[in-house]
Structure formats: structure tokens, C-alpha cells
C-alpha atoms as a PDB file:
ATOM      1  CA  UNK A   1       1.539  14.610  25.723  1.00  0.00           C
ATOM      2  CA  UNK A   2      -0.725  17.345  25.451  1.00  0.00           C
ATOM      3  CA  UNK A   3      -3.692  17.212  22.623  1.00  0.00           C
ATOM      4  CA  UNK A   4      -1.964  20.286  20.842  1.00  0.00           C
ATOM      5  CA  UNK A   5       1.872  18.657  21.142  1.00  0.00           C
ATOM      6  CA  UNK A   6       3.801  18.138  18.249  1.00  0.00           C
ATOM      7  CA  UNK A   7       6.040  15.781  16.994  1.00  0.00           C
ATOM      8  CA  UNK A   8       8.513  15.635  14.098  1.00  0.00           C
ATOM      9  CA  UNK A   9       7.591  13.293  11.221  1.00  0.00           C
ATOM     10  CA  UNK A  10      10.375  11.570   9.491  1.00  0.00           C
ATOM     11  CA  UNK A  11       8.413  12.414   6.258  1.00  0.00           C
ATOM     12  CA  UNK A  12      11.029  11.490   3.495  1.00  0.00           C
ATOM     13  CA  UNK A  13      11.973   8.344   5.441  1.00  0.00           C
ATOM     14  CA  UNK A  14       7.832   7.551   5.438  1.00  0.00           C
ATOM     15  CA  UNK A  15       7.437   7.862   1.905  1.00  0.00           C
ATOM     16  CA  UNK A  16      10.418   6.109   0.845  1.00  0.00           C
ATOM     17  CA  UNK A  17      12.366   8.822  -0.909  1.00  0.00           C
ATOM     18  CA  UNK A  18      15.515   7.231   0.581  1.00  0.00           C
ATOM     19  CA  UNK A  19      14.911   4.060  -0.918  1.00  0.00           C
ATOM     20  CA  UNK A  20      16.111   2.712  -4.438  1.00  0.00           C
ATOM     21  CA  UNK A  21      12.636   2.761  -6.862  1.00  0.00           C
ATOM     22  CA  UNK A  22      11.437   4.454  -4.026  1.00  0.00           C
ATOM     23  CA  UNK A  23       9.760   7.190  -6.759  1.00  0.00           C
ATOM     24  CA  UNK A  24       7.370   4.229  -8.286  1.00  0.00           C
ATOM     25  CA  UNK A  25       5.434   4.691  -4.996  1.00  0.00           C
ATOM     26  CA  UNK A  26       5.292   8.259  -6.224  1.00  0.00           C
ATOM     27  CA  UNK A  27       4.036   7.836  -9.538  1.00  0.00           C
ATOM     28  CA  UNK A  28       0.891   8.559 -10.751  1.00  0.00           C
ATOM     29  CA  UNK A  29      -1.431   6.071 -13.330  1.00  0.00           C
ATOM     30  CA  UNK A  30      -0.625   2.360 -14.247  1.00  0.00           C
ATOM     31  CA  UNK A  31       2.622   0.599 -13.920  1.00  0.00           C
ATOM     32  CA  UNK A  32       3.618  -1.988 -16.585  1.00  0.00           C
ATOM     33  CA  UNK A  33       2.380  -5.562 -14.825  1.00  0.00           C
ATOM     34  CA  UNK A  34       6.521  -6.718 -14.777  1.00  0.00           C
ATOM     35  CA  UNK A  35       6.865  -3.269 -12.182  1.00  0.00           C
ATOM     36  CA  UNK A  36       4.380  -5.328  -9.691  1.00  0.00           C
ATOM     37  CA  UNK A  37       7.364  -6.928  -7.865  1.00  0.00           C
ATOM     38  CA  UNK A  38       9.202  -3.902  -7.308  1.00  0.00           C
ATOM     39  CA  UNK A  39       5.704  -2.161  -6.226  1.00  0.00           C
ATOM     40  CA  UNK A  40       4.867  -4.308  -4.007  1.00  0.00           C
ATOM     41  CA  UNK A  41       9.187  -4.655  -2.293  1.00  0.00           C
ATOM     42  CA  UNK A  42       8.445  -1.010  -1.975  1.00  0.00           C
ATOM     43  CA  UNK A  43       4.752  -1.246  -0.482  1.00  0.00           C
ATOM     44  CA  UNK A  44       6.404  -3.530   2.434  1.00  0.00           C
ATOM     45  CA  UNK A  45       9.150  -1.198   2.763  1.00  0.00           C
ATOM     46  CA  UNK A  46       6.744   1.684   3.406  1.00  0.00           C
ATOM     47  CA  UNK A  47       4.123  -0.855   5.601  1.00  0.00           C
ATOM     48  CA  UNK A  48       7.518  -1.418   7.825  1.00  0.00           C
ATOM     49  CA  UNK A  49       8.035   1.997   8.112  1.00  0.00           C
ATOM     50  CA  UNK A  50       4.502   3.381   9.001  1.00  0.00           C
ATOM     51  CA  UNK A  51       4.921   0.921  12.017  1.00  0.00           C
ATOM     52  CA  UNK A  52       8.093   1.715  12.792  1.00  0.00           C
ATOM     53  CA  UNK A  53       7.468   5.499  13.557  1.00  0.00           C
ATOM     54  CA  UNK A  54       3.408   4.866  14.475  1.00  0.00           C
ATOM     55  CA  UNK A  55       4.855   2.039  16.869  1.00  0.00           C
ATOM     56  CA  UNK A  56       6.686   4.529  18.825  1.00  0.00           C
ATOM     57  CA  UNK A  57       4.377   6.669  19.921  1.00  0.00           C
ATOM     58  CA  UNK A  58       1.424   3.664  20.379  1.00  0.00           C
ATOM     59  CA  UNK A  59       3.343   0.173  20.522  1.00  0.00           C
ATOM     60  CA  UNK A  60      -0.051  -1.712  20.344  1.00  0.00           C
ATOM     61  CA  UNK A  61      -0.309  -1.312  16.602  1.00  0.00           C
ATOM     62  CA  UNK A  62       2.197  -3.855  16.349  1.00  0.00           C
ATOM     63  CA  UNK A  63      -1.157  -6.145  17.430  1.00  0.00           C
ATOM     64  CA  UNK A  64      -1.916  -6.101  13.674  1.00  0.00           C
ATOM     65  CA  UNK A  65       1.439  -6.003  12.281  1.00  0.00           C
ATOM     66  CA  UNK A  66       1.437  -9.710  10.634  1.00  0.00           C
ATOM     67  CA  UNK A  67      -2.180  -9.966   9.774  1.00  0.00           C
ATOM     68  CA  UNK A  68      -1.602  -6.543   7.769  1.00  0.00           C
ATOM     69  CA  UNK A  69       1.533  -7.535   6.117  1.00  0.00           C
ATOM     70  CA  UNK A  70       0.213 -11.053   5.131  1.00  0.00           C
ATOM     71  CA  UNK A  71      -2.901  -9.526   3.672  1.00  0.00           C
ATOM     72  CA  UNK A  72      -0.407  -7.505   1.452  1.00  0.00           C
ATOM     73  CA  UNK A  73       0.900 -10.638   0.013  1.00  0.00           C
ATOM     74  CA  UNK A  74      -2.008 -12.363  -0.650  1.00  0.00           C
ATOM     75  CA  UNK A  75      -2.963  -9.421  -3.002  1.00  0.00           C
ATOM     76  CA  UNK A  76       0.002  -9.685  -4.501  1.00  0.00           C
ATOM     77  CA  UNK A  77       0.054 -13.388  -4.794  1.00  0.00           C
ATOM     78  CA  UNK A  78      -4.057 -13.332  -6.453  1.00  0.00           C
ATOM     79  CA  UNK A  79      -2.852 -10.273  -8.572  1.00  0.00           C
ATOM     80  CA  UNK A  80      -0.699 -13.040 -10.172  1.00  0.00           C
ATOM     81  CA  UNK A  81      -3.251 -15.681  -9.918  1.00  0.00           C
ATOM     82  CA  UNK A  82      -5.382 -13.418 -11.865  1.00  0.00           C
ATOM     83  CA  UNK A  83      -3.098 -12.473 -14.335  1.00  0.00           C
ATOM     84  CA  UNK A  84      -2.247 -16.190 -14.911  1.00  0.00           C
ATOM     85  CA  UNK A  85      -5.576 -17.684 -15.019  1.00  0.00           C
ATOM     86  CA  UNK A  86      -6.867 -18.757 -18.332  1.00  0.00           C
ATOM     87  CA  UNK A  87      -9.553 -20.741 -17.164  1.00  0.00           C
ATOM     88  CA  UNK A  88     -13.177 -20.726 -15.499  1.00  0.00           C
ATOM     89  CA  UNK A  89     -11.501 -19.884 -12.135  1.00  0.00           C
ATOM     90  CA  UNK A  90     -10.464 -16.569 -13.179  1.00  0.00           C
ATOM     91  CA  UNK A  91     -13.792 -14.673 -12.765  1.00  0.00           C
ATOM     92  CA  UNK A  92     -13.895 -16.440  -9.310  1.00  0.00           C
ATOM     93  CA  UNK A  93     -10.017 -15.155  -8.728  1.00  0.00           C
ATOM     94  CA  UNK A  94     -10.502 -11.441 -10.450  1.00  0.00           C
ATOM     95  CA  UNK A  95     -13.748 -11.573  -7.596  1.00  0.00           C
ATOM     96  CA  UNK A  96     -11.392 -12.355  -4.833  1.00  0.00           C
ATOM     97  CA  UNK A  97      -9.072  -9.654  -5.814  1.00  0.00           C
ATOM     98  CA  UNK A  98     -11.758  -7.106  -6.138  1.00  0.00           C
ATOM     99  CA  UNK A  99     -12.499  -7.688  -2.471  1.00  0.00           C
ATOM    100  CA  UNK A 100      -8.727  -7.652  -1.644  1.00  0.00           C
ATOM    101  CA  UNK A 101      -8.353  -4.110  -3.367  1.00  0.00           C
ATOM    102  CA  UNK A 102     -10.600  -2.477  -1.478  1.00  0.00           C
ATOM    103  CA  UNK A 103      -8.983  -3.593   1.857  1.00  0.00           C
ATOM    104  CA  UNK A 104      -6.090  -2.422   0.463  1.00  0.00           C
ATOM    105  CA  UNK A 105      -7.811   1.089  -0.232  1.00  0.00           C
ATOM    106  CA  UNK A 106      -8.877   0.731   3.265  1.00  0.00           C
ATOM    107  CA  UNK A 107      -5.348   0.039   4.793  1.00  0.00           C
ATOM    108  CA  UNK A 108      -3.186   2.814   2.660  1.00  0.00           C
ATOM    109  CA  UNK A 109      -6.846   5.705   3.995  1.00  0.00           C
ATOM    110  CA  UNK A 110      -5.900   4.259   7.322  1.00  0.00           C
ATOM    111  CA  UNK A 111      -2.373   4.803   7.061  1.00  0.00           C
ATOM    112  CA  UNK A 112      -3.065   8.569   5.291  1.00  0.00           C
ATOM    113  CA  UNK A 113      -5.415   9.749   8.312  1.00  0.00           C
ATOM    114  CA  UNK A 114      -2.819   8.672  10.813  1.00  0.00           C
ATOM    115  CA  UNK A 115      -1.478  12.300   9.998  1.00  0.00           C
ATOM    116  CA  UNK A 116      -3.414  15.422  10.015  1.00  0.00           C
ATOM    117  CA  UNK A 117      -0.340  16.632   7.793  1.00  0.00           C
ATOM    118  CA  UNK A 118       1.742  17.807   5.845  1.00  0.00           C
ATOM    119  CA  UNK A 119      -0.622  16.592   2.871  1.00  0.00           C
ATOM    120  CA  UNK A 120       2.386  15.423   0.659  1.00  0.00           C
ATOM    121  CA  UNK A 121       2.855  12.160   3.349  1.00  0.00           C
ATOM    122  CA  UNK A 122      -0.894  11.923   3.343  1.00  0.00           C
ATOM    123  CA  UNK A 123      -1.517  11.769  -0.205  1.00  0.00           C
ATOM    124  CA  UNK A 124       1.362   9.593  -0.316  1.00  0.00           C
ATOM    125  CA  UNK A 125      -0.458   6.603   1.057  1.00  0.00           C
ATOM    126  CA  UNK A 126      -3.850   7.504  -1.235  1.00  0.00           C
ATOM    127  CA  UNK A 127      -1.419   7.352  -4.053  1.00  0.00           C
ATOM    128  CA  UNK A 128      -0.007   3.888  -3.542  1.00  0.00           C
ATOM    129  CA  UNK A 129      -3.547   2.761  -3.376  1.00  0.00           C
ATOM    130  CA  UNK A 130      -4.756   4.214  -6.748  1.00  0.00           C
ATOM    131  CA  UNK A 131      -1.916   3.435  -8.566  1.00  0.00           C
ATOM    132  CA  UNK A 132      -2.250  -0.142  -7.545  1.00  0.00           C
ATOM    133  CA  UNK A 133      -5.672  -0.107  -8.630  1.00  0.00           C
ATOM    134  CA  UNK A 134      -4.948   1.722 -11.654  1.00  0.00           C
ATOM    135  CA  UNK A 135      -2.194  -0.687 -12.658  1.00  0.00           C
ATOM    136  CA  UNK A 136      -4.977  -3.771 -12.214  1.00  0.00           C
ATOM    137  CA  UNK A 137      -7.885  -1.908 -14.153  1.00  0.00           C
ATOM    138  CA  UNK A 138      -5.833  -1.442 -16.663  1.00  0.00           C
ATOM    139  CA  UNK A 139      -4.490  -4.842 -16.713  1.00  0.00           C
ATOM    140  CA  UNK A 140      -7.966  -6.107 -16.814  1.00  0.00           C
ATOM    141  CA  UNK A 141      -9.372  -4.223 -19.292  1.00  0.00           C
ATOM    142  CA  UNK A 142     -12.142  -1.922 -17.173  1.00  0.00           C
END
């Protein structure tokens, strides 16, 4: 493939638009805390995808594929810790999850500047990132 050779990018199927919920990946601001679930369903639908369509062209990125996904669920999982702890272990969790939301930023920028465009996919994957972050700032109380 030549460096100026195109190739079509299943846009609406990359950002979920065919997907039930789908549009809560869209949204913009804080979710409710009970929309988490469905957030982060939709998150792994949209993870699945990216690889799907990047895997075609460049089937190494696959070399990640589990490490990626599991890191996913861990935030998920210490989003929940956090927003079940009660005791001294919850500055030591909300720490943790600090640290897991900004290699979660990283992941959703990495995913964005796989594509020079069109913008909408782009800012699609910066989206799901601050509205994730929004949702837990919120939740917390900064």
C-alpha cells in the first residue's frame, strides 16, 4: 500500500451507532454511577471493534489484545471498589484508580490517533475517555 492509499473506515460500526445504548458512548458529561455497567458493555464492544478493523490491516495488534481488555476490567472492577469502600482502604483504592484513569486516557488517545480522520471517529474515542472521567469526578466529589 502506498503512503497516500486510502481505505474505507467502517465509521458507524467503530463508534457503535449500530449497537443498542450505543449513544451513551456519545454523550457528553457524567453518567449516573448505575449507567457504569452499560458504559463499560459498550466500551468492550467498541475495544472489540477497534481491533477488529485495526487487526486487518496490522494483525500484530492482536499482541496486546488481552492485556488491553483486562486492564479495562480492572478499572471497572476498582471503580466499584471505590465506590464501595467505606473504610481506610479507600484513599489507597481512589489512588489506584487515579493511576488506572489515566491509562485509560492513554488507551482511548491511542485508539483516536489511529485515524488521521474524519474527526467525528476521532473524537469519538477522546469522548469515551472524558466522560468516564467525568462520571468518576463527579462521583467523588472533585
Amino acid at each position: 500500500m502506498s503512503k497516500d492509499a486510502y481505505i474505507l473506515i467502517p465509521t458507524r460500526a467503530l463508534m457503535c451507532e449500530d449497537v443498542p445504548h450505543g449513544r451513551i458512548l456519545h454523550g457528553k458529561g457524567e453518567m449516573h454511577p448505575d449507567r457504569l455497567p452499560i458504559f463499560f458493555s459498550l466500551v468492550e464492544e467498541a475495544f472489540d471493534r477497534w481491533h477488529k478493523v485495526m487487526g486487518d490491516m496490522a494483525p500484530a495488534i492482536y499482541s496486546q489484545y488481552h492485556t488491553l481488555l483486562g486492564r479495562i476490567r480492572d478499572l471497572q472492577n476498582q471503580i466499584e471498589r471505590v465506590l464501595e469502600s467505606d473504610d481506610e482502604s479507600f484513599f489507597e483504592h481512589r489512588n489506584e484508580l487515579g493511576e488506572m484513569l489515566c491509562g485509560f486516557d492513554s488507551l482511548m488517545d491511542h485508539f483516536a490517533n489511529a485515524f488521521k480522520s474524519p474527526s467525528n471517529l476521532r473524537n469519538f474515542y477522546f469522548n469515551i475517555a472524558s466522560r468516564l472521567r467525568s462520571t468518576v469526578e463527579a462521583v467523588l466529589g472533585e
